[in-house]
PDB file of N, CA and C in Angstrom:
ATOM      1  N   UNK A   1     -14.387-110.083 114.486  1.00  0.00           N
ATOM      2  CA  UNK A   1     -14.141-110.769 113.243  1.00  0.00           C
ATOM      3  C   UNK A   1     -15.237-110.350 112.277  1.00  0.00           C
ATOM      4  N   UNK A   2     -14.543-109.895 111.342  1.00  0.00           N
ATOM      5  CA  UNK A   2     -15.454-109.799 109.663  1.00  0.00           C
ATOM      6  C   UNK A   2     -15.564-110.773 108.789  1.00  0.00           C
ATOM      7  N   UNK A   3     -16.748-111.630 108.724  1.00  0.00           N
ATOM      8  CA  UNK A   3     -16.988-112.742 107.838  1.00  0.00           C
ATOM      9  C   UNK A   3     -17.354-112.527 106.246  1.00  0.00           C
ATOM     10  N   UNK A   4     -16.562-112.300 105.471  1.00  0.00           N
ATOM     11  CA  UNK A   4     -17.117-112.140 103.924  1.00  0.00           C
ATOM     12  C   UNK A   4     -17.685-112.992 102.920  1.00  0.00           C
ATOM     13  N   UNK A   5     -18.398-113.218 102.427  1.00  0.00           N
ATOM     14  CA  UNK A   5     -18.716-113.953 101.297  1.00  0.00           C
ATOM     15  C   UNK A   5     -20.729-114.201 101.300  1.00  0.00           C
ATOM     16  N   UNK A   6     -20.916-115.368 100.649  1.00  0.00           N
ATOM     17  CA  UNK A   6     -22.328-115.284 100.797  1.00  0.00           C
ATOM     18  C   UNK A   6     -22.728-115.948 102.335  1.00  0.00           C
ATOM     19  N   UNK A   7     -22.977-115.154 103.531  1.00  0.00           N
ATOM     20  CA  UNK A   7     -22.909-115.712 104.758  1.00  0.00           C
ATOM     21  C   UNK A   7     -24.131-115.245 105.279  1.00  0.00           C
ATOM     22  N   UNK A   8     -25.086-114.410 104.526  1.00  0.00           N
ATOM     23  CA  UNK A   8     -26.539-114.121 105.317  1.00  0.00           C
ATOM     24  C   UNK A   8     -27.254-114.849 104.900  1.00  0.00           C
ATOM     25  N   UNK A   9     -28.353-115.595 105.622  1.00  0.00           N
ATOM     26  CA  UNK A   9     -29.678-116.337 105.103  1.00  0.00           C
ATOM     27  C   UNK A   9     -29.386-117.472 104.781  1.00  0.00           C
ATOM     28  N   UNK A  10     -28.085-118.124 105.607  1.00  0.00           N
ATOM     29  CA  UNK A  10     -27.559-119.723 105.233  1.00  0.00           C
ATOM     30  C   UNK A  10     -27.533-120.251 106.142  1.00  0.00           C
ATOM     31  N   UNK A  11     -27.780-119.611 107.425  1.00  0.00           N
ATOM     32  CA  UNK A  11     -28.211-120.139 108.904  1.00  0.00           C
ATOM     33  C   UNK A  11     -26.575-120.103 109.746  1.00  0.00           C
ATOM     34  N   UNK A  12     -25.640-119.161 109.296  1.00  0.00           N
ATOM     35  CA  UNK A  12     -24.282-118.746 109.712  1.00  0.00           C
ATOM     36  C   UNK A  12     -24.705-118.169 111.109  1.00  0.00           C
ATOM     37  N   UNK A  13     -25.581-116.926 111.734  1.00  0.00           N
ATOM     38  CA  UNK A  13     -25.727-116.572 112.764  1.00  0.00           C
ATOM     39  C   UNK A  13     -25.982-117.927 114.059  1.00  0.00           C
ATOM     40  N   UNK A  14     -26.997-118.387 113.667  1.00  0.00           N
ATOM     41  CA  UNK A  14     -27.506-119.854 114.197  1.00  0.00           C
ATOM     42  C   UNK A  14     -26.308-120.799 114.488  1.00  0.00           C
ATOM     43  N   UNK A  15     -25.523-121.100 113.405  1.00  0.00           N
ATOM     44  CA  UNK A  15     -24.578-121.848 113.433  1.00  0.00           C
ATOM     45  C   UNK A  15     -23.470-121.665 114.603  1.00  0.00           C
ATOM     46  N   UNK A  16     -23.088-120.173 114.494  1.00  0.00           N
ATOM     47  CA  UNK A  16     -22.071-119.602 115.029  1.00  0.00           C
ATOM     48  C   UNK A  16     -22.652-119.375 116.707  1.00  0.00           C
ATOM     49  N   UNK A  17     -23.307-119.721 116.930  1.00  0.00           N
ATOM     50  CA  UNK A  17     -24.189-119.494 118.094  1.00  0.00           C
ATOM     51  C   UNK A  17     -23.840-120.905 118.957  1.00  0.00           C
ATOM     52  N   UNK A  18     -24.230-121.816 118.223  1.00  0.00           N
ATOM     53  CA  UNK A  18     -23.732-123.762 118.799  1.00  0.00           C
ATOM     54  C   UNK A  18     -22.417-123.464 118.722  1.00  0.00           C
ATOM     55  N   UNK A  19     -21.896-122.928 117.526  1.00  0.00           N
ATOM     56  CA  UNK A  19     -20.184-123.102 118.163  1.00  0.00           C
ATOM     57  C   UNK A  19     -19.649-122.465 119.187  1.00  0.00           C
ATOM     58  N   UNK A  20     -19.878-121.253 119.191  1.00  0.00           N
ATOM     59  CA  UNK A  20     -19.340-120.306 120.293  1.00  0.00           C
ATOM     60  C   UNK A  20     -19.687-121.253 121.959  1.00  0.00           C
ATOM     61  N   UNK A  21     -21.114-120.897 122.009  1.00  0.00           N
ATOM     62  CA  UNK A  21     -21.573-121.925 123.012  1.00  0.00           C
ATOM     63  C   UNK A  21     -20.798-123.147 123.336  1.00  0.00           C
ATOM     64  N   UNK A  22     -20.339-124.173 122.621  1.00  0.00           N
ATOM     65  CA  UNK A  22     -20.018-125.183 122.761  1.00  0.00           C
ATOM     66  C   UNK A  22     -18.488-125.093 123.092  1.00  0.00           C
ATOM     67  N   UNK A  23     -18.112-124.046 122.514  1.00  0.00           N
ATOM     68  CA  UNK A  23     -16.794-123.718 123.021  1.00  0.00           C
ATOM     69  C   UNK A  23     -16.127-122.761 124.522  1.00  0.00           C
ATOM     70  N   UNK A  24     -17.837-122.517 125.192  1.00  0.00           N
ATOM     71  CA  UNK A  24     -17.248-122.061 126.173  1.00  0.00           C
ATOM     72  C   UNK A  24     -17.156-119.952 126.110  1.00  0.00           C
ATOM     73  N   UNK A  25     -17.477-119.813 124.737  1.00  0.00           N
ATOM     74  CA  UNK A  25     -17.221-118.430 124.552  1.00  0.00           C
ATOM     75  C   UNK A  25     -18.734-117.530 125.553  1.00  0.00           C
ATOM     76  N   UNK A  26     -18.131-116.341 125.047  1.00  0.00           N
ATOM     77  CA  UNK A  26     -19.398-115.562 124.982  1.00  0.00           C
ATOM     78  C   UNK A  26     -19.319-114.102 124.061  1.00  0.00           C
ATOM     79  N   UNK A  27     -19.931-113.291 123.941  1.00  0.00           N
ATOM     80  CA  UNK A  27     -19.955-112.379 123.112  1.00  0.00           C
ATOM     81  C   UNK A  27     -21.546-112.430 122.234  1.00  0.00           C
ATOM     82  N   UNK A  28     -21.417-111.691 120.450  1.00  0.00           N
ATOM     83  CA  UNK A  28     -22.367-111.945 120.000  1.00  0.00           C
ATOM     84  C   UNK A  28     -22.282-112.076 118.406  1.00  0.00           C
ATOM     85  N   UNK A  29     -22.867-111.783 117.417  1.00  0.00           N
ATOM     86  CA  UNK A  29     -22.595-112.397 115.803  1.00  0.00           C
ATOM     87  C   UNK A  29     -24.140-111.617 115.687  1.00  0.00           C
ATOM     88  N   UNK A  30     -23.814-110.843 114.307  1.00  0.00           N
ATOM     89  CA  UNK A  30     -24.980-110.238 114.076  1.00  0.00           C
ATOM     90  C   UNK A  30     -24.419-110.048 112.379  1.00  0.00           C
ATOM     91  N   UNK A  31     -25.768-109.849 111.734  1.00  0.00           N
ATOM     92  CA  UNK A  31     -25.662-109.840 110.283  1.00  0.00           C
ATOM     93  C   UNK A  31     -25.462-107.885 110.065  1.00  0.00           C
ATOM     94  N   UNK A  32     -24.367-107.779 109.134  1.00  0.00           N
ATOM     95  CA  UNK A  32     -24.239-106.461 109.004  1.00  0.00           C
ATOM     96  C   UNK A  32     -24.858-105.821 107.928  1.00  0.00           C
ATOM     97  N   UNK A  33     -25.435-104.584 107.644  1.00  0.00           N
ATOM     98  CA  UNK A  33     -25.785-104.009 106.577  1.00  0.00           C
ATOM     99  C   UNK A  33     -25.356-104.088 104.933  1.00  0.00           C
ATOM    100  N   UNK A  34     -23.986-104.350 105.423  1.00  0.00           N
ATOM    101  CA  UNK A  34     -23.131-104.474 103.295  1.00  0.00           C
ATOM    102  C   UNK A  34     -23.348-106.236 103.276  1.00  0.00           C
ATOM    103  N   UNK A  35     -23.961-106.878 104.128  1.00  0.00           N
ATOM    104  CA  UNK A  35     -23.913-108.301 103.704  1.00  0.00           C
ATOM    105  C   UNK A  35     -22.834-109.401 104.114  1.00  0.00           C
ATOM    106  N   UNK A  36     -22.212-108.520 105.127  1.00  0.00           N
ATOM    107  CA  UNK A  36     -21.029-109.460 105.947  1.00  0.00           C
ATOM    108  C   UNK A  36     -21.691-109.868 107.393  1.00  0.00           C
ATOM    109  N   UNK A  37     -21.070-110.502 108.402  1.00  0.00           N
ATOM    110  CA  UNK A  37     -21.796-111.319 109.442  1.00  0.00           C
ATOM    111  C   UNK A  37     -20.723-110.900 110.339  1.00  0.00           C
ATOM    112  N   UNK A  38     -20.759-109.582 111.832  1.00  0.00           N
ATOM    113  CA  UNK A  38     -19.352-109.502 112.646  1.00  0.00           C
ATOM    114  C   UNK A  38     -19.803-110.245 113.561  1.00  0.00           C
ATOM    115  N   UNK A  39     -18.255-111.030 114.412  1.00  0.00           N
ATOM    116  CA  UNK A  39     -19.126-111.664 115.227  1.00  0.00           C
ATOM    117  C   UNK A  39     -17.392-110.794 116.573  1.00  0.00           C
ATOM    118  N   UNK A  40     -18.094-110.953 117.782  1.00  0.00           N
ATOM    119  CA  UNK A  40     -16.968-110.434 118.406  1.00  0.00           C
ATOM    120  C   UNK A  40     -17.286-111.516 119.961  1.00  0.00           C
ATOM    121  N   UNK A  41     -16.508-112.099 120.091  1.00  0.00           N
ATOM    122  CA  UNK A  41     -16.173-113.311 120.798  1.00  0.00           C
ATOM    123  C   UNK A  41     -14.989-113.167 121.941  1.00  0.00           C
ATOM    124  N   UNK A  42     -15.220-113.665 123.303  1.00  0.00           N
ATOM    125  CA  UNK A  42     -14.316-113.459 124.354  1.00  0.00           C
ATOM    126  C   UNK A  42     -14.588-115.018 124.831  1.00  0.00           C
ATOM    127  N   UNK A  43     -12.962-115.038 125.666  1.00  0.00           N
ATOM    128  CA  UNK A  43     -12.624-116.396 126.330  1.00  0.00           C
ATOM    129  C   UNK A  43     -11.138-117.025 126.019  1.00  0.00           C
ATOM    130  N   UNK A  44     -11.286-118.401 126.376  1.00  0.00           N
ATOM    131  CA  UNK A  44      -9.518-118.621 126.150  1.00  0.00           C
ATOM    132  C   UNK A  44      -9.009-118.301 124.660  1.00  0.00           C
ATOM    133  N   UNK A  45      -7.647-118.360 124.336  1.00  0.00           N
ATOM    134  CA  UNK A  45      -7.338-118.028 123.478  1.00  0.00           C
ATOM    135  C   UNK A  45      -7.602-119.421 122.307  1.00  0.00           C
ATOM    136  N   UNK A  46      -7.244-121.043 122.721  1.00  0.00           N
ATOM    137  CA  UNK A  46      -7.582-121.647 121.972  1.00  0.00           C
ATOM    138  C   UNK A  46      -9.086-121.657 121.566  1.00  0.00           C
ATOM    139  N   UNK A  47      -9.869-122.008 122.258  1.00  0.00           N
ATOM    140  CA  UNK A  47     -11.270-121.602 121.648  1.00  0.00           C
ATOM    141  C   UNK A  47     -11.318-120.747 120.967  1.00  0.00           C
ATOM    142  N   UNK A  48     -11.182-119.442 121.383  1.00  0.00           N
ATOM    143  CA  UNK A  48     -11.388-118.192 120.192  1.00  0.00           C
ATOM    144  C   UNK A  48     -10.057-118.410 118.671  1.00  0.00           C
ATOM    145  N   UNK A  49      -9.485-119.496 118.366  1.00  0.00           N
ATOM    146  CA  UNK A  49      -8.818-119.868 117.348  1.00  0.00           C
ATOM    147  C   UNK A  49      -9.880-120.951 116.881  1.00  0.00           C
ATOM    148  N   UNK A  50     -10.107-121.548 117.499  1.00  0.00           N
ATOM    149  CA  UNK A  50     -11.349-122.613 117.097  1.00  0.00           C
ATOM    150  C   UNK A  50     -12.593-122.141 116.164  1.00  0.00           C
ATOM    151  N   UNK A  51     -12.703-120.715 116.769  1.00  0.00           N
ATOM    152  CA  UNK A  51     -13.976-120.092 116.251  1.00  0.00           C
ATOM    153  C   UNK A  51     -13.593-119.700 114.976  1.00  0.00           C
ATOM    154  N   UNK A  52     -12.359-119.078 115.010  1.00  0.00           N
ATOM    155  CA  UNK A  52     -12.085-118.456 113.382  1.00  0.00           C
ATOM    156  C   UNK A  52     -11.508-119.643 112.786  1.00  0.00           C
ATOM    157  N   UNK A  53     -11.622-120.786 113.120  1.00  0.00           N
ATOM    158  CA  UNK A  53     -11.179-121.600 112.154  1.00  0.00           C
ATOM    159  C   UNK A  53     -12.623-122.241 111.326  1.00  0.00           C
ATOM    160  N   UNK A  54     -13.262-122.491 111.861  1.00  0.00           N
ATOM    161  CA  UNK A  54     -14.820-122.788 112.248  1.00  0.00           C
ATOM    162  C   UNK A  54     -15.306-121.859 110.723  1.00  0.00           C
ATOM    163  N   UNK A  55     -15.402-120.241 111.423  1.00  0.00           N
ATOM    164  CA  UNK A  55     -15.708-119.475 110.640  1.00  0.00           C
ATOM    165  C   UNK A  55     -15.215-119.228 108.923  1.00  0.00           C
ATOM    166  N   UNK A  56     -13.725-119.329 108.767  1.00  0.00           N
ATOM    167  CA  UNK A  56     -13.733-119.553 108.045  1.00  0.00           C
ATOM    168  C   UNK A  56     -14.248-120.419 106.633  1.00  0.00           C
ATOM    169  N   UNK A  57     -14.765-121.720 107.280  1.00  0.00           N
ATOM    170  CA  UNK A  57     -15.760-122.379 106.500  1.00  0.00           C
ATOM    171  C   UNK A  57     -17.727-122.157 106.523  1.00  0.00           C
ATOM    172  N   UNK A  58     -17.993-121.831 108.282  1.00  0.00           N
ATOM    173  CA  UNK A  58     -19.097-121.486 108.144  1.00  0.00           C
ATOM    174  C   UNK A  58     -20.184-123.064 107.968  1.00  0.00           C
ATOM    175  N   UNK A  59     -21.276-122.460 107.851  1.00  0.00           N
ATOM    176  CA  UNK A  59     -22.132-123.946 107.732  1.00  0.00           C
ATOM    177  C   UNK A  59     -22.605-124.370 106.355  1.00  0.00           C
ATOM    178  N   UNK A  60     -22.701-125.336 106.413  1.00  0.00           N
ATOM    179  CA  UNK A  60     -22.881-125.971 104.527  1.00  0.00           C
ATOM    180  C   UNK A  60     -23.232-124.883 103.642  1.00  0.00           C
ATOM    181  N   UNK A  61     -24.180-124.374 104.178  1.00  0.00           N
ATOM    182  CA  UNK A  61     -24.824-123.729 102.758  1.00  0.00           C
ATOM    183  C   UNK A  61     -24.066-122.210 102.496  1.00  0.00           C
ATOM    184  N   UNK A  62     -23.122-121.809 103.526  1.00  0.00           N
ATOM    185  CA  UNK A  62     -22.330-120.560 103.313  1.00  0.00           C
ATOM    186  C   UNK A  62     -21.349-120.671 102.322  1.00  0.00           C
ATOM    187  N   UNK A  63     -20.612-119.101 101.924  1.00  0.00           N
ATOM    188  CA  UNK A  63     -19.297-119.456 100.910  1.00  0.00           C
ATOM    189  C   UNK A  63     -18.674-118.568 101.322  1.00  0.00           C
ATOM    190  N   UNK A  64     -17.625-118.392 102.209  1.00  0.00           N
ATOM    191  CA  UNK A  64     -17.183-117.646 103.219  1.00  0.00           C
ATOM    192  C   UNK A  64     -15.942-117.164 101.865  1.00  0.00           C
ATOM    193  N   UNK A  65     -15.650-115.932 101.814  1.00  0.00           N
ATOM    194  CA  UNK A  65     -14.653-115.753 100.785  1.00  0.00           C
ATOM    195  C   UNK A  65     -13.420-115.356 101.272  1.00  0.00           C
ATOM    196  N   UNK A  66     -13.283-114.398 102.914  1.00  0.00           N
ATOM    197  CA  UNK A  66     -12.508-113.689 103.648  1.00  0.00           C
ATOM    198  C   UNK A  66     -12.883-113.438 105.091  1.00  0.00           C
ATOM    199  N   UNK A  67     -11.954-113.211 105.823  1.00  0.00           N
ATOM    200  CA  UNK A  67     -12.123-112.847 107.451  1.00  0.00           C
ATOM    201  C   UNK A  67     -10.988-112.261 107.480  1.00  0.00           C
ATOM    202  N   UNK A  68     -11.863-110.923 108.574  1.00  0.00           N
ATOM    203  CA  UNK A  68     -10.660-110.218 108.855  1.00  0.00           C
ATOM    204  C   UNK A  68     -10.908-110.183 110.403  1.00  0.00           C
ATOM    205  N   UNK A  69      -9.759-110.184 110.950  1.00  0.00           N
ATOM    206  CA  UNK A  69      -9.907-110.863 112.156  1.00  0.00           C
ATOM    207  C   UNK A  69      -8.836-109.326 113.719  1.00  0.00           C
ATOM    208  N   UNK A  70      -9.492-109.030 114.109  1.00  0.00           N
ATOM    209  CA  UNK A  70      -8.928-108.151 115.453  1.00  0.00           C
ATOM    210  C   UNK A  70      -9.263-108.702 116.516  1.00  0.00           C
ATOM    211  N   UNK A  71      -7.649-108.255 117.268  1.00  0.00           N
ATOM    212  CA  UNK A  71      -7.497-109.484 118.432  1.00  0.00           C
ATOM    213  C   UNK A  71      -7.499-108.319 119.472  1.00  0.00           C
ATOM    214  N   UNK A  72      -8.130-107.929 120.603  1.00  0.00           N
ATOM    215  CA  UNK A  72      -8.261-107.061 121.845  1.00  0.00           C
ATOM    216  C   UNK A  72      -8.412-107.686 122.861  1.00  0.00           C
ATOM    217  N   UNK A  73      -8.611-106.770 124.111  1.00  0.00           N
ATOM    218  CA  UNK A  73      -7.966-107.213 125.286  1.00  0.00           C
ATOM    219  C   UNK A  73      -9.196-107.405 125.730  1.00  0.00           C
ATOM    220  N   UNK A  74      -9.385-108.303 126.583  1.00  0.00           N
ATOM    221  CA  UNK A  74     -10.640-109.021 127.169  1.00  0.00           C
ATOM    222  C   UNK A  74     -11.608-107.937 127.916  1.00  0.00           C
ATOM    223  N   UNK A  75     -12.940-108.085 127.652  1.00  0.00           N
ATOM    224  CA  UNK A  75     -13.803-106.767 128.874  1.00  0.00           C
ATOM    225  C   UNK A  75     -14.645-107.522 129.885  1.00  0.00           C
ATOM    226  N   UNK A  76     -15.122-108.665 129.155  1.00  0.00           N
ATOM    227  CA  UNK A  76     -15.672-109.230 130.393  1.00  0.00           C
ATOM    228  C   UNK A  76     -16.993-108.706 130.444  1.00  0.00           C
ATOM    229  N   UNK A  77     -17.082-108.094 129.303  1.00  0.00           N
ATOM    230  CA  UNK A  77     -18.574-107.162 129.019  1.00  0.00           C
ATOM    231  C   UNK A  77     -20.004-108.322 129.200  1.00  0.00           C
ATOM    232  N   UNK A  78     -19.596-109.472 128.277  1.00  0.00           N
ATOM    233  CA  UNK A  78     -20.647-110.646 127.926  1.00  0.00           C
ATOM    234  C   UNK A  78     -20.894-111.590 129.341  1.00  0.00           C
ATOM    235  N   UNK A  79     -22.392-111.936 128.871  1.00  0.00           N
ATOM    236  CA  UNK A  79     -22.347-113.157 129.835  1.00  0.00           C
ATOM    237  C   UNK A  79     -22.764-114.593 129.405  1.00  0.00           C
ATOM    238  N   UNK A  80     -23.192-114.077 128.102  1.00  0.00           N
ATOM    239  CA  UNK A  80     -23.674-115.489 127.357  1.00  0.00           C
ATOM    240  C   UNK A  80     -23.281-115.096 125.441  1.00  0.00           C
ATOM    241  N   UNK A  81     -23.379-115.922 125.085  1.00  0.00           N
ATOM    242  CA  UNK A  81     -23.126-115.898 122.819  1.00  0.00           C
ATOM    243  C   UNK A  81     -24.820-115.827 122.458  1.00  0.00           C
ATOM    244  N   UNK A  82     -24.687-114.809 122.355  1.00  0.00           N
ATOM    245  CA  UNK A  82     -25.966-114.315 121.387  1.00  0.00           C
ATOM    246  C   UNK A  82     -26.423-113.447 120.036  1.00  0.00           C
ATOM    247  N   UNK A  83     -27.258-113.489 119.088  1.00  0.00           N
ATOM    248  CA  UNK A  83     -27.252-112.692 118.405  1.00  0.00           C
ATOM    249  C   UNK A  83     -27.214-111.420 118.818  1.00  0.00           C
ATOM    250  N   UNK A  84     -27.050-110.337 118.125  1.00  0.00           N
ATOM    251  CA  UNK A  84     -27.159-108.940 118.234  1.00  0.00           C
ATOM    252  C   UNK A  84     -28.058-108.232 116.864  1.00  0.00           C
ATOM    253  N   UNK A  85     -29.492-107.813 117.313  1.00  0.00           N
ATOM    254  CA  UNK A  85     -29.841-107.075 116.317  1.00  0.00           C
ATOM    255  C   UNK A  85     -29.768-105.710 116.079  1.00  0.00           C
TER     256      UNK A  85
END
């Protein structure tokens, strides 16, 4: 998932970190170079709808404008939701 709008330096990585977690996910969310936030997330399918619903609003101080969202087949790569620098 591609998070657009003003989403760096509003505590969105942090945020997205308690949600994922709390939902059971794993994967990671890292701030990208043009100023968007990807985050790429594995686990059930409702949770990972939870997350982009979530995302779409983001945490108070974000202004999320767009998400673009790709759906792939599970790897099983992750073992915990963490940043990625």
């Amino acid at each position: 998932m591609i998070v657009f709008g003003d989403v760096q330096v509003v505590g969105f990585r942090f945020s997205c970190i308690e949600v994922a977690r709390g939902l059971g996910l794993t994967g990671w969310v890292r701030n990208n170079p043009d100023g968007t936030v990807q985050i790429v997330a594995e686990g059930e399918k409702e949770p990972l709808e939870n997350l982009v619903t979530w995302a779409k609003q983001g945490p108070p101080l974000a202004r999320v404008d767009e998400i673009k969202t790709e759906w792939q087949e599970v790897t099983g790569e992750f073992s915990k939701f963490e940043v990625k620098y």
